[in-house]
PDB file of N, CA and C in Angstrom:
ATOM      1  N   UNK A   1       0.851  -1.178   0.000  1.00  0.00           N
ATOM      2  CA  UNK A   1       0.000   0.000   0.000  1.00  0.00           C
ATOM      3  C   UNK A   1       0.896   1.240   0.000  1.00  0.00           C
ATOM      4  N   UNK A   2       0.527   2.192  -0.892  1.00  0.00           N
ATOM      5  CA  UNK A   2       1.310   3.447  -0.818  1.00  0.00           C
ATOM      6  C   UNK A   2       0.831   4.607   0.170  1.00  0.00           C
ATOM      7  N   UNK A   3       1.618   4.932   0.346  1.00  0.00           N
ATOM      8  CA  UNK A   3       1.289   6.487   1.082  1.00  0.00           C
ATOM      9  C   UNK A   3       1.710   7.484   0.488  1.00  0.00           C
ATOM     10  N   UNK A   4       0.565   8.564   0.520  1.00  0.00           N
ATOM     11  CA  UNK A   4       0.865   9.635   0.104  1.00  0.00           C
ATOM     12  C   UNK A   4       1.700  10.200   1.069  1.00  0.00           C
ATOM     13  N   UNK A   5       3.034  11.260   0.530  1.00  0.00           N
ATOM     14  CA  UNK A   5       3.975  11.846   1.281  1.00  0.00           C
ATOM     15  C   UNK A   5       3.758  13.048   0.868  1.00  0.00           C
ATOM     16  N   UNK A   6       3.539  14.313   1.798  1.00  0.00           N
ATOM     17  CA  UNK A   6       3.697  15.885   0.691  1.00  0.00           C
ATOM     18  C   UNK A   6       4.731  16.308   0.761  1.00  0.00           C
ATOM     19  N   UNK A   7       5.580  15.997   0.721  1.00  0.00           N
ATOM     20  CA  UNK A   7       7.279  16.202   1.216  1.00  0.00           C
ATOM     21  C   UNK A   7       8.072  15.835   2.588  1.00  0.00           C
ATOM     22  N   UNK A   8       9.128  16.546   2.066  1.00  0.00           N
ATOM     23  CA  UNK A   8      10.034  15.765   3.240  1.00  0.00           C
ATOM     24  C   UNK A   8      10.594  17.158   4.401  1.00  0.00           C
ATOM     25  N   UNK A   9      10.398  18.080   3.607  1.00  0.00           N
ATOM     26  CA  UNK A   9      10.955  19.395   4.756  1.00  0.00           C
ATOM     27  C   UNK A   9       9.179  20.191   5.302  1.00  0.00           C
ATOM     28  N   UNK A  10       8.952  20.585   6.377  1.00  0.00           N
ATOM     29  CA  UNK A  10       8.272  21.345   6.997  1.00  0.00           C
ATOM     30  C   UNK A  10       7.568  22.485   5.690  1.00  0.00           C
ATOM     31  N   UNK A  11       8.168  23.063   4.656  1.00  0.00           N
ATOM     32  CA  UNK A  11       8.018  24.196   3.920  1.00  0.00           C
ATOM     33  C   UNK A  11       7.294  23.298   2.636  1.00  0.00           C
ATOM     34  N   UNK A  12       7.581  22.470   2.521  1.00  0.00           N
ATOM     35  CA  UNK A  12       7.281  21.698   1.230  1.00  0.00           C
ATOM     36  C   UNK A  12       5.233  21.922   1.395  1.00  0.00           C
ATOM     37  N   UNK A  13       4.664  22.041   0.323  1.00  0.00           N
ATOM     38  CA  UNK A  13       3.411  22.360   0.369  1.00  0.00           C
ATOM     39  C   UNK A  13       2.636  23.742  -0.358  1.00  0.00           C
ATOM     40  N   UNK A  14       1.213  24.293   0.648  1.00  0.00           N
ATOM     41  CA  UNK A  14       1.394  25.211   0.529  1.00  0.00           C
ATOM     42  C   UNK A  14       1.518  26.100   1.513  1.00  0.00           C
ATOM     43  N   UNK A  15       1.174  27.771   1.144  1.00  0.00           N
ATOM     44  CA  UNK A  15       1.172  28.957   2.096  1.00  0.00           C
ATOM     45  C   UNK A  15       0.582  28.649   3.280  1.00  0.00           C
ATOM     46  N   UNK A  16       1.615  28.718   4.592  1.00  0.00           N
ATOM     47  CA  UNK A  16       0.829  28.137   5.435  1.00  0.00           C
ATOM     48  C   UNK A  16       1.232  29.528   6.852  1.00  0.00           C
ATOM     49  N   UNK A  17       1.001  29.940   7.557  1.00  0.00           N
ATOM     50  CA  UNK A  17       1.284  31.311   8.593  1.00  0.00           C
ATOM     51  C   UNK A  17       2.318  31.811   8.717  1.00  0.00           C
ATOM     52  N   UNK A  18       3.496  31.121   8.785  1.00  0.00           N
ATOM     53  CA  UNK A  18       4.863  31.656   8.633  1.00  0.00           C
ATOM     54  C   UNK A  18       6.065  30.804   7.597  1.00  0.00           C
ATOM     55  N   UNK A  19       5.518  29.837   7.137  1.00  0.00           N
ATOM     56  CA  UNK A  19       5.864  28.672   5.788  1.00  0.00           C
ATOM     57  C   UNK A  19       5.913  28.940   4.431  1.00  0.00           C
ATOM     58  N   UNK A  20       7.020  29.284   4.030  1.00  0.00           N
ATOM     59  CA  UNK A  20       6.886  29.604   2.308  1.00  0.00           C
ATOM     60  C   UNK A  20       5.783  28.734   1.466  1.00  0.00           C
ATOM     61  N   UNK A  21       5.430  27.450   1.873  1.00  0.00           N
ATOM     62  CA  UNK A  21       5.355  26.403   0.814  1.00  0.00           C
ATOM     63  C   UNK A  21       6.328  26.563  -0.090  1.00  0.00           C
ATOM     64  N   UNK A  22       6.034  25.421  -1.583  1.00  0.00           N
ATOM     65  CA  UNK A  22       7.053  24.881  -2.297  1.00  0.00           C
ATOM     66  C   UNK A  22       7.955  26.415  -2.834  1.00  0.00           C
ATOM     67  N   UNK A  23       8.851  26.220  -2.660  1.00  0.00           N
ATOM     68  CA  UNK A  23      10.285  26.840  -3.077  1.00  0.00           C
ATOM     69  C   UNK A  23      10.971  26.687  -4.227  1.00  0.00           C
ATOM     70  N   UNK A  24      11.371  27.858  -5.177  1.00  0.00           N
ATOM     71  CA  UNK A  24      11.664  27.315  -6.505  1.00  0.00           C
ATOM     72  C   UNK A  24      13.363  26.615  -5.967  1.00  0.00           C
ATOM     73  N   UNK A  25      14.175  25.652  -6.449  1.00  0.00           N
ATOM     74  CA  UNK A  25      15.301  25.428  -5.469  1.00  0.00           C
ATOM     75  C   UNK A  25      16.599  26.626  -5.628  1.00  0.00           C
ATOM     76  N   UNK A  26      16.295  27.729  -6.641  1.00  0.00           N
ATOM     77  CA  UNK A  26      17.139  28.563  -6.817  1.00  0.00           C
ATOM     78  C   UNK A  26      17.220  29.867  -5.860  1.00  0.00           C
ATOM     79  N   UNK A  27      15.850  29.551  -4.721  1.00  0.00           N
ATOM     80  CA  UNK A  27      15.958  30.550  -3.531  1.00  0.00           C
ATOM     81  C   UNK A  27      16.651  30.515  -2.777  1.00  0.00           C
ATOM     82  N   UNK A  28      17.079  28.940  -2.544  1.00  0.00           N
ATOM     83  CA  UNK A  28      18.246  28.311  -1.162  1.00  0.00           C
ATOM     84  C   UNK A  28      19.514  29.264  -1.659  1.00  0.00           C
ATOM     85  N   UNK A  29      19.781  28.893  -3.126  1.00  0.00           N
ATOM     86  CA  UNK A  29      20.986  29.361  -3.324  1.00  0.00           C
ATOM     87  C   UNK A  29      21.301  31.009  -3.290  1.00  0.00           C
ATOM     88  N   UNK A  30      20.302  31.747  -3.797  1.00  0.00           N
ATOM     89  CA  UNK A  30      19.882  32.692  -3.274  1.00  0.00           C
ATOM     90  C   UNK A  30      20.714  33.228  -2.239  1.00  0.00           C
ATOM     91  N   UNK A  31      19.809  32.662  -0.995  1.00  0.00           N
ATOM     92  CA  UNK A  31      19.902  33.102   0.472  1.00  0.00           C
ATOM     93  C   UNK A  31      21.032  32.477   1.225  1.00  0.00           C
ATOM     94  N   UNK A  32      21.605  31.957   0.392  1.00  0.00           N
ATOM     95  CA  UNK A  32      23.009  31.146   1.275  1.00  0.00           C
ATOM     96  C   UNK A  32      24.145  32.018   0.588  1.00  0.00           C
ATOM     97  N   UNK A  33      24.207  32.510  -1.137  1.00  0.00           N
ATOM     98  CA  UNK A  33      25.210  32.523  -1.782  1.00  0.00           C
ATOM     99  C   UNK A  33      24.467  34.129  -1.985  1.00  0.00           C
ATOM    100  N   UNK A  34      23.847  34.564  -2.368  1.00  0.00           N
ATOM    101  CA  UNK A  34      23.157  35.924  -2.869  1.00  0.00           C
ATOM    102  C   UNK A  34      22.964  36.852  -1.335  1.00  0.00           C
ATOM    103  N   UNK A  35      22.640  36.263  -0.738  1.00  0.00           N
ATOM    104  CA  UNK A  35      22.606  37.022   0.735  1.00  0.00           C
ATOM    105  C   UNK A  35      23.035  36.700   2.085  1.00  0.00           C
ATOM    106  N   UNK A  36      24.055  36.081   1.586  1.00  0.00           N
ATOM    107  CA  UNK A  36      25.481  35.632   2.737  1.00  0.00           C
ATOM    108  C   UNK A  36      24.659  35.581   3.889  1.00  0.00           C
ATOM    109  N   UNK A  37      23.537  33.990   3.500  1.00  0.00           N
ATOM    110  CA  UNK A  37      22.996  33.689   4.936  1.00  0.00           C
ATOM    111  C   UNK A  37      23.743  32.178   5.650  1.00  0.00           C
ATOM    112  N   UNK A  38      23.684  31.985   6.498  1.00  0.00           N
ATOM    113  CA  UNK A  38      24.433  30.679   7.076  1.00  0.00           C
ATOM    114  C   UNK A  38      23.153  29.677   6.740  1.00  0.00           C
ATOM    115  N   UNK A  39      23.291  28.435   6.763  1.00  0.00           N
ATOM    116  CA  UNK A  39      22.252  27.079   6.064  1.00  0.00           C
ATOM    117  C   UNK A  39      21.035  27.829   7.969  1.00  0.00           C
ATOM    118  N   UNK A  40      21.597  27.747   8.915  1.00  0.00           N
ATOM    119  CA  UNK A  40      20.231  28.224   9.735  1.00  0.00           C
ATOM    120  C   UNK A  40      19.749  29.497   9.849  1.00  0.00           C
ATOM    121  N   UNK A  41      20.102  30.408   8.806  1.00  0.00           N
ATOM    122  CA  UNK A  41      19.230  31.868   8.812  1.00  0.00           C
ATOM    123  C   UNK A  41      18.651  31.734   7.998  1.00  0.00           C
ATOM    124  N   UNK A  42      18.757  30.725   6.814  1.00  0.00           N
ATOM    125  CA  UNK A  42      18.285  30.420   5.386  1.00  0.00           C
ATOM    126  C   UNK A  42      16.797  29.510   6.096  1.00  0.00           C
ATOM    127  N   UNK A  43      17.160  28.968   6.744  1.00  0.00           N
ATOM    128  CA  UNK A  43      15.719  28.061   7.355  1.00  0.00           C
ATOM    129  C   UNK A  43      15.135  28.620   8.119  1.00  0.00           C
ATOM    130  N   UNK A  44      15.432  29.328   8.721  1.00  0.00           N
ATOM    131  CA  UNK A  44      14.658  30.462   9.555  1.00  0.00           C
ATOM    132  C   UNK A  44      13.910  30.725   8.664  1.00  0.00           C
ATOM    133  N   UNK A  45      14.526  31.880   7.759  1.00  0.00           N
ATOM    134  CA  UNK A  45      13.966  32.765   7.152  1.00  0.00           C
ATOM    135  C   UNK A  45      12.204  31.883   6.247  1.00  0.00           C
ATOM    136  N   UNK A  46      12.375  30.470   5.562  1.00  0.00           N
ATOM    137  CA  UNK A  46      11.826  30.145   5.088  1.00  0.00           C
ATOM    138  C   UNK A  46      10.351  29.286   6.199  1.00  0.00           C
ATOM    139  N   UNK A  47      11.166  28.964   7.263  1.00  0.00           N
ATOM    140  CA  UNK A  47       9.811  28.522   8.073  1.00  0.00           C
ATOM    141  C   UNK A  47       9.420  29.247   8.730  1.00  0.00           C
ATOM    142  N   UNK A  48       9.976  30.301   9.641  1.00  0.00           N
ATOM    143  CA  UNK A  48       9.303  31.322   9.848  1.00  0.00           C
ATOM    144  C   UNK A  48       9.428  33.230  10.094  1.00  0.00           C
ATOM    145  N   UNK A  49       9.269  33.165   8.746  1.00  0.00           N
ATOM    146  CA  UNK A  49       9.336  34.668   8.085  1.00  0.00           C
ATOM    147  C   UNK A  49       9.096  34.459   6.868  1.00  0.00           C
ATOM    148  N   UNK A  50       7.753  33.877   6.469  1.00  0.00           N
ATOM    149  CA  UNK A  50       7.559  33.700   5.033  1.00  0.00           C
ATOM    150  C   UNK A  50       6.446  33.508   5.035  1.00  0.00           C
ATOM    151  N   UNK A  51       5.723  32.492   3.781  1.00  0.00           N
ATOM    152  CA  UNK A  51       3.982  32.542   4.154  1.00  0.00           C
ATOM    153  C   UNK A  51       2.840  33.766   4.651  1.00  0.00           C
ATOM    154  N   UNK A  52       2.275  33.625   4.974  1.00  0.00           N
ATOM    155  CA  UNK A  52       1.304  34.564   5.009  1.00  0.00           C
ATOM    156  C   UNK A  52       1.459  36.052   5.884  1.00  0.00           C
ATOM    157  N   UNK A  53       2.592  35.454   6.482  1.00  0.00           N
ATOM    158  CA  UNK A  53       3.235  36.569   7.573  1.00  0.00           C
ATOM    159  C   UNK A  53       4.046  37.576   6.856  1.00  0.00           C
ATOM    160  N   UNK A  54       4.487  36.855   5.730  1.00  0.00           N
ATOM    161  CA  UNK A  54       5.277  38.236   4.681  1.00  0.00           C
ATOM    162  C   UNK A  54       4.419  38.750   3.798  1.00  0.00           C
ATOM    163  N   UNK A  55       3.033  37.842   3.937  1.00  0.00           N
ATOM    164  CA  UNK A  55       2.592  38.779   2.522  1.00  0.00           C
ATOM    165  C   UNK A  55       1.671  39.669   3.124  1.00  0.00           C
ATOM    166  N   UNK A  56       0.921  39.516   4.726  1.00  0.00           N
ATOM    167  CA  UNK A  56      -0.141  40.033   4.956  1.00  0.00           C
ATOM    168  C   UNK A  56       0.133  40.705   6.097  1.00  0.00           C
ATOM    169  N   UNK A  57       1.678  40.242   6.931  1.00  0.00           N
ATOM    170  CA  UNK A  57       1.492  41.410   8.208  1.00  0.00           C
ATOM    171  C   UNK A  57       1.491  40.431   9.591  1.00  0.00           C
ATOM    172  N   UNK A  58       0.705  39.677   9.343  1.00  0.00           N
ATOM    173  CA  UNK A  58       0.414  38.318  10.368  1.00  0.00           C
ATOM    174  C   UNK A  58       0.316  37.439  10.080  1.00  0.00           C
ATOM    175  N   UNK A  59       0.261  35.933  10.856  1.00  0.00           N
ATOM    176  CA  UNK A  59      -0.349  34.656  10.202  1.00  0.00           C
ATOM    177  C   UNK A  59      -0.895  34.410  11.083  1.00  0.00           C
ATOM    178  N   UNK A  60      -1.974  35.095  11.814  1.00  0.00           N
ATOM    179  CA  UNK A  60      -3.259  34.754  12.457  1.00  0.00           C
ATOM    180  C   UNK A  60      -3.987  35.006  11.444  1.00  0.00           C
ATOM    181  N   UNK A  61      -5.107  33.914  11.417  1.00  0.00           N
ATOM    182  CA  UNK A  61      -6.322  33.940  10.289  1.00  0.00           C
ATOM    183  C   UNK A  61      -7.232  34.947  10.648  1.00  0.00           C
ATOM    184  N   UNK A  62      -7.069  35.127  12.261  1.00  0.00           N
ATOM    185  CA  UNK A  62      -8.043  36.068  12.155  1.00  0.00           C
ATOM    186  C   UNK A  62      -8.115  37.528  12.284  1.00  0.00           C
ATOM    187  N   UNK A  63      -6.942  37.940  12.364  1.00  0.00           N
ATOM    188  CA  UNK A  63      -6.219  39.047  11.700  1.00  0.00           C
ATOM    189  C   UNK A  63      -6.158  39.085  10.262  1.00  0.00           C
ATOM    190  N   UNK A  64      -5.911  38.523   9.843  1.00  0.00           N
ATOM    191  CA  UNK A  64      -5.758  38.215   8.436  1.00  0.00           C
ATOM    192  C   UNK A  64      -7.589  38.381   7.323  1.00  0.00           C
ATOM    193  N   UNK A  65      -7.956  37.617   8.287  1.00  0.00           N
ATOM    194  CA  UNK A  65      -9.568  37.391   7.380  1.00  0.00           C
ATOM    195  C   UNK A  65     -10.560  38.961   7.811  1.00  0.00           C
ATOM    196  N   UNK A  66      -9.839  39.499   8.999  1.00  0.00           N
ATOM    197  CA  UNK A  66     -10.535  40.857   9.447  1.00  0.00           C
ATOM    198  C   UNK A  66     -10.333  41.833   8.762  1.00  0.00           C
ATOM    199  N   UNK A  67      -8.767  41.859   8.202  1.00  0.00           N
ATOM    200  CA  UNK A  67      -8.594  42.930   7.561  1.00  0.00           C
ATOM    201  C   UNK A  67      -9.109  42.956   6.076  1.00  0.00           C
ATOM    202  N   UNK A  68      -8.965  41.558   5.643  1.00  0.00           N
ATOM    203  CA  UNK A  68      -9.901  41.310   3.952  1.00  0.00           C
ATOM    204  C   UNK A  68     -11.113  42.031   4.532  1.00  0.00           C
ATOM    205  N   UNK A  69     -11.509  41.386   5.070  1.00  0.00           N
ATOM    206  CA  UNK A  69     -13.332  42.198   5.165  1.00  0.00           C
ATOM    207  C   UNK A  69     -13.172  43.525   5.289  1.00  0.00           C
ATOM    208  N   UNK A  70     -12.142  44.496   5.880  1.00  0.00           N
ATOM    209  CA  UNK A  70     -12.023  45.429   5.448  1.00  0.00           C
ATOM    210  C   UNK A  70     -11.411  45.738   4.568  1.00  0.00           C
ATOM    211  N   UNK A  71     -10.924  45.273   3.294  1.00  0.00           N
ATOM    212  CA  UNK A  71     -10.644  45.427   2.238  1.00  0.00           C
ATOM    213  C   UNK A  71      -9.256  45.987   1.918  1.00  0.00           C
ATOM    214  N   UNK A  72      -8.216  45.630   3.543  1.00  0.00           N
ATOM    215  CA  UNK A  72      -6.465  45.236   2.925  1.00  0.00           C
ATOM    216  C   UNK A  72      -6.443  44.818   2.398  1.00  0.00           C
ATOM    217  N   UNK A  73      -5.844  45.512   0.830  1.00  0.00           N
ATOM    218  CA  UNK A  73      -5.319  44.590  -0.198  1.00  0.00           C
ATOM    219  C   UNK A  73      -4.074  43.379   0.100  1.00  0.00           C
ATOM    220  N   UNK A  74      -2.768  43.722   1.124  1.00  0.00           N
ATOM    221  CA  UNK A  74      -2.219  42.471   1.453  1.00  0.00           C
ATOM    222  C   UNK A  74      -3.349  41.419   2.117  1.00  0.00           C
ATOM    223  N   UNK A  75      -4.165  41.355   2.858  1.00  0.00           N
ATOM    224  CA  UNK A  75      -4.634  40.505   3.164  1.00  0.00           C
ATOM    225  C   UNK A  75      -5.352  39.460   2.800  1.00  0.00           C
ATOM    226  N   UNK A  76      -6.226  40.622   1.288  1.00  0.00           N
ATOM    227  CA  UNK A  76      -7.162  40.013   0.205  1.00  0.00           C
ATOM    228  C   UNK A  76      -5.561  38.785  -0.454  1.00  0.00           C
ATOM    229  N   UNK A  77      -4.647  39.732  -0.658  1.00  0.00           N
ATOM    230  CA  UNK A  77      -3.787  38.832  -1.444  1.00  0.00           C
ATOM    231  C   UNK A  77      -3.280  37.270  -1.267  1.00  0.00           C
ATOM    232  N   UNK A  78      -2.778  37.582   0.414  1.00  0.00           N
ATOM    233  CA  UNK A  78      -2.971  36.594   1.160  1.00  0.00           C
ATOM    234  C   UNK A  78      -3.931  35.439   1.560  1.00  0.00           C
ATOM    235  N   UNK A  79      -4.796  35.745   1.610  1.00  0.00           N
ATOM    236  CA  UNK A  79      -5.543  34.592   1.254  1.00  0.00           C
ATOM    237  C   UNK A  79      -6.002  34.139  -0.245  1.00  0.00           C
ATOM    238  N   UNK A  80      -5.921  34.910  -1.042  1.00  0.00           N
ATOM    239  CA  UNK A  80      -5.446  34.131  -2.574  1.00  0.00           C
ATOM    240  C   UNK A  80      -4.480  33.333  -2.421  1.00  0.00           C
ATOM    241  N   UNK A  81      -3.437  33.446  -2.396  1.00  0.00           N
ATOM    242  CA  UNK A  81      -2.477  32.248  -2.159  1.00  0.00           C
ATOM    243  C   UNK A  81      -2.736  31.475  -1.738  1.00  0.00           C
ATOM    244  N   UNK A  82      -3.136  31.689  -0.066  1.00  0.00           N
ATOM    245  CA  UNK A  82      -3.016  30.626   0.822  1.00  0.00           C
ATOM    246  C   UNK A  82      -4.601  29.277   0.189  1.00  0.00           C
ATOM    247  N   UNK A  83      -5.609  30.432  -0.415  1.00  0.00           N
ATOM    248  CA  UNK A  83      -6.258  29.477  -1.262  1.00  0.00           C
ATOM    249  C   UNK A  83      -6.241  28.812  -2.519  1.00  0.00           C
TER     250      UNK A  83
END
């Protein structure tokens, strides 16, 4: 019997509160070689300082879904993605 796996790192997926989801693999190199990060500021940065928290401000949903209803455009955006 198979199992479905959605990856193997924490980020793999999608937009999730502070989680990039899937990563093109030319960001690692990026942030290791382009912005002289060490391999644990590079994972920081991607599990948490990314996802919905960079695009909207927070990754509480309900911060997030309050301000759509008031019609923040990061927030509207943010949950496009994350949907």
């Amino acid at each position: 019997m198979h199992r479905h796996v959605d990856g193997l790192h924490p980020t793999s997926g999608r937009v999730m509160g502070t989680r990039s989801g899937d990563l093109d693999p030319g960001v690692h190199t990026y942030l290791l070689g382009g912005e002289n990060m060490s391999v644990s500021q590079a994972q920081e940065v991607v599990t948490q300082n990314c996802g919905l928290l960079a695009l909207t401000g927070s990754s509480d949903f309900r911060d997030i879904t309050s301000l759509a209803k008031g019609g923040d455009e990061r927030a509207l955006l943010g949950l496009e993605v994350w949907a």
